[in-house]
Protein backbone atom coordinates (compact mmCIF):
# COMPACT_ATOMS: atom_id res chain seq x y z
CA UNK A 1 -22.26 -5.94 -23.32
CA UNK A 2 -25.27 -8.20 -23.81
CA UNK A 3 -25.92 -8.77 -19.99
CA UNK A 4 -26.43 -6.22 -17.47
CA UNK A 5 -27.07 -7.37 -13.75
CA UNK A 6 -29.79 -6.41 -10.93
CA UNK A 7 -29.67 -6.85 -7.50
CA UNK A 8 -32.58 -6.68 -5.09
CA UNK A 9 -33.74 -8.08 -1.77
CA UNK A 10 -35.46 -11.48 -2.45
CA UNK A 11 -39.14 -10.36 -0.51
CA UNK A 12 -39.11 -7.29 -2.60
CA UNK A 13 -38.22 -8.87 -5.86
CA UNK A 14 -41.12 -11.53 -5.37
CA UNK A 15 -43.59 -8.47 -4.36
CA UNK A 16 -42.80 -6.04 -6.94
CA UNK A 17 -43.54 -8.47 -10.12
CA UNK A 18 -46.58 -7.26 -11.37
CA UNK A 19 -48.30 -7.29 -14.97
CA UNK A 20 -45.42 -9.22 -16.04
CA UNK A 21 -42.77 -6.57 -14.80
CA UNK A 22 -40.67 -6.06 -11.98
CA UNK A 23 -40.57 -1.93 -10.19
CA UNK A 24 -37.54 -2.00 -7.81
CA UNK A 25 -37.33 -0.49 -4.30
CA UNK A 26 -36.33 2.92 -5.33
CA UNK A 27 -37.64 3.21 -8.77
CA UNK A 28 -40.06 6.21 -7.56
CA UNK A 29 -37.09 8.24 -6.24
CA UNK A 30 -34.44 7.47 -8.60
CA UNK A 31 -36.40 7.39 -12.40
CA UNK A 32 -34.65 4.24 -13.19
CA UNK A 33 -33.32 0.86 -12.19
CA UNK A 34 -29.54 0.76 -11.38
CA UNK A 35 -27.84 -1.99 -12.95
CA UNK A 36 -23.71 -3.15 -13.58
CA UNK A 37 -21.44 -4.96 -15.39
CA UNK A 38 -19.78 -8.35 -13.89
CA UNK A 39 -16.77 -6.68 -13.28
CA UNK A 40 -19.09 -3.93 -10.69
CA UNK A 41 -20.64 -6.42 -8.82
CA UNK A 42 -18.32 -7.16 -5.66
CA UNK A 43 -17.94 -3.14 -5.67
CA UNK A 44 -21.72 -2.36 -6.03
CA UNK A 45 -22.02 -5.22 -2.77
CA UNK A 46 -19.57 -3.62 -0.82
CA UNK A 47 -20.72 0.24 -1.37
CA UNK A 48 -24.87 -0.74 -1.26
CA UNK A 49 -25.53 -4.08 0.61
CA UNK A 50 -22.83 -3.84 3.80
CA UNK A 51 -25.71 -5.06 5.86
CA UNK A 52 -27.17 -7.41 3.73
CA UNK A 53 -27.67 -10.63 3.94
CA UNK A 54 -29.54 -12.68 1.42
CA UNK A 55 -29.95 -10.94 -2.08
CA UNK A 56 -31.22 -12.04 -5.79
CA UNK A 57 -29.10 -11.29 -8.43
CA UNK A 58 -31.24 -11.31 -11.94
CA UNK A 59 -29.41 -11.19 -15.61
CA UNK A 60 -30.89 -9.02 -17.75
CA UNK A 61 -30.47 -9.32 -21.55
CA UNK A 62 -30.01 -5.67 -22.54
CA UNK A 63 -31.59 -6.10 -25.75
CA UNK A 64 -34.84 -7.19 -24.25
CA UNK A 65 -35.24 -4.20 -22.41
CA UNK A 66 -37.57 -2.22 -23.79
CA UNK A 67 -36.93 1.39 -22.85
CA UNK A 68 -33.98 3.49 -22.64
CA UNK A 69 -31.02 1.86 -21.04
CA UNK A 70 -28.35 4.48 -20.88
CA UNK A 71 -24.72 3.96 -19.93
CA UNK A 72 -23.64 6.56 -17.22
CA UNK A 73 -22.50 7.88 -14.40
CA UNK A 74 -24.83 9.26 -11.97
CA UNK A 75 -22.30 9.75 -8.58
CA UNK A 76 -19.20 11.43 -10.17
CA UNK A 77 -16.14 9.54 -11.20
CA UNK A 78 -14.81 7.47 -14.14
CA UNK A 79 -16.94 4.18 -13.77
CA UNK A 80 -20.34 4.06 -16.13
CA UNK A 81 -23.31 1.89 -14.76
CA UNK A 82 -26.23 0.88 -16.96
CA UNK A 83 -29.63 2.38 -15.93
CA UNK A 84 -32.91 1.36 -17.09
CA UNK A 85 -35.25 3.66 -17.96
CA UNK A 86 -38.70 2.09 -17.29
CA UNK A 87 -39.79 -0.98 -15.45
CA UNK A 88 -38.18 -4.26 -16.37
CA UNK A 89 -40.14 -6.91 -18.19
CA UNK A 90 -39.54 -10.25 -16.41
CA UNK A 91 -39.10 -11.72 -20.53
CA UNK A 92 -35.80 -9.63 -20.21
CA UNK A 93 -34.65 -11.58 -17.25
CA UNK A 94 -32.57 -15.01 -18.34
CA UNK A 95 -31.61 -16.08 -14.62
CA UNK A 96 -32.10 -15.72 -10.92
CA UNK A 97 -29.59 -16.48 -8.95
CA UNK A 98 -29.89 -16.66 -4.95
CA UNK A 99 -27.12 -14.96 -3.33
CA UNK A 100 -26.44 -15.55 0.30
CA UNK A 101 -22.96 -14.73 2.30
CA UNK A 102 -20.71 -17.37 2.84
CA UNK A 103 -19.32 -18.01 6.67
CA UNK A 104 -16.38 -15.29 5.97
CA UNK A 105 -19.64 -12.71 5.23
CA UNK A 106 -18.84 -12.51 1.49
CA UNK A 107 -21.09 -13.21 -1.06
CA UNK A 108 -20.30 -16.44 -3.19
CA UNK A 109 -21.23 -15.06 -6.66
CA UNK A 110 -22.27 -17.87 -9.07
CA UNK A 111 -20.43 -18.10 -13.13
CA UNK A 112 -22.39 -15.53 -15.09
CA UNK A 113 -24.01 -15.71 -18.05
């Protein structure tokens, strides 16, 4: 797939975009930037952002990534997630979408690139 997807908490995401890249929250701990596929995102927000309520969601074009960005599975299971393997140049980022939960508590996700 051409587009991989980010998610991150607004305040960080403005914060962390430095030198023309963006370093997310856990980049220090975890070696790399987690990413998905569209059909991973309601599952990523309902395993990793329970208690979340406003988030950016940024689309990535894979193949302006500069570093590594490997297909796998870091938790155990079947499902692969792609991982980037060095910061993430903003260049590689084609749109920012605001996500906020609707009055049920779900996230309205916009049509993806």
């Amino acid at each position: 797939m051409k587009y991989i997807y980010h998610l991150a908490s607004p305040a960080w995401f403005q914060a962390q975009k430095v030198n023309s890249e963006y370093i997310p929250e856990k980049f220090s701990e975890d070696g790399f930037i987690h990413c998905c596929y569209p059909n991973q995102l309601l599952g990523v927000l309902s395993r990793h952002f329970q208690n979340t309520k406003h988030l950016v969601l940024l689309v990535i074009d894979r193949s302006k990534v500069l570093c590594d960005v490997i297909d796998e599975n870091t938790y155990g299971g079947t499902e692969f997630f792609p991982h980037i393997y060095g910061t993430l140049p903003l260049a590689a980022v084609l749109k920012i979408y605001p996500l906020s939960r609707n009055e049920k508590g779900i996230f309205d996700l916009p049509k993806l690139l």
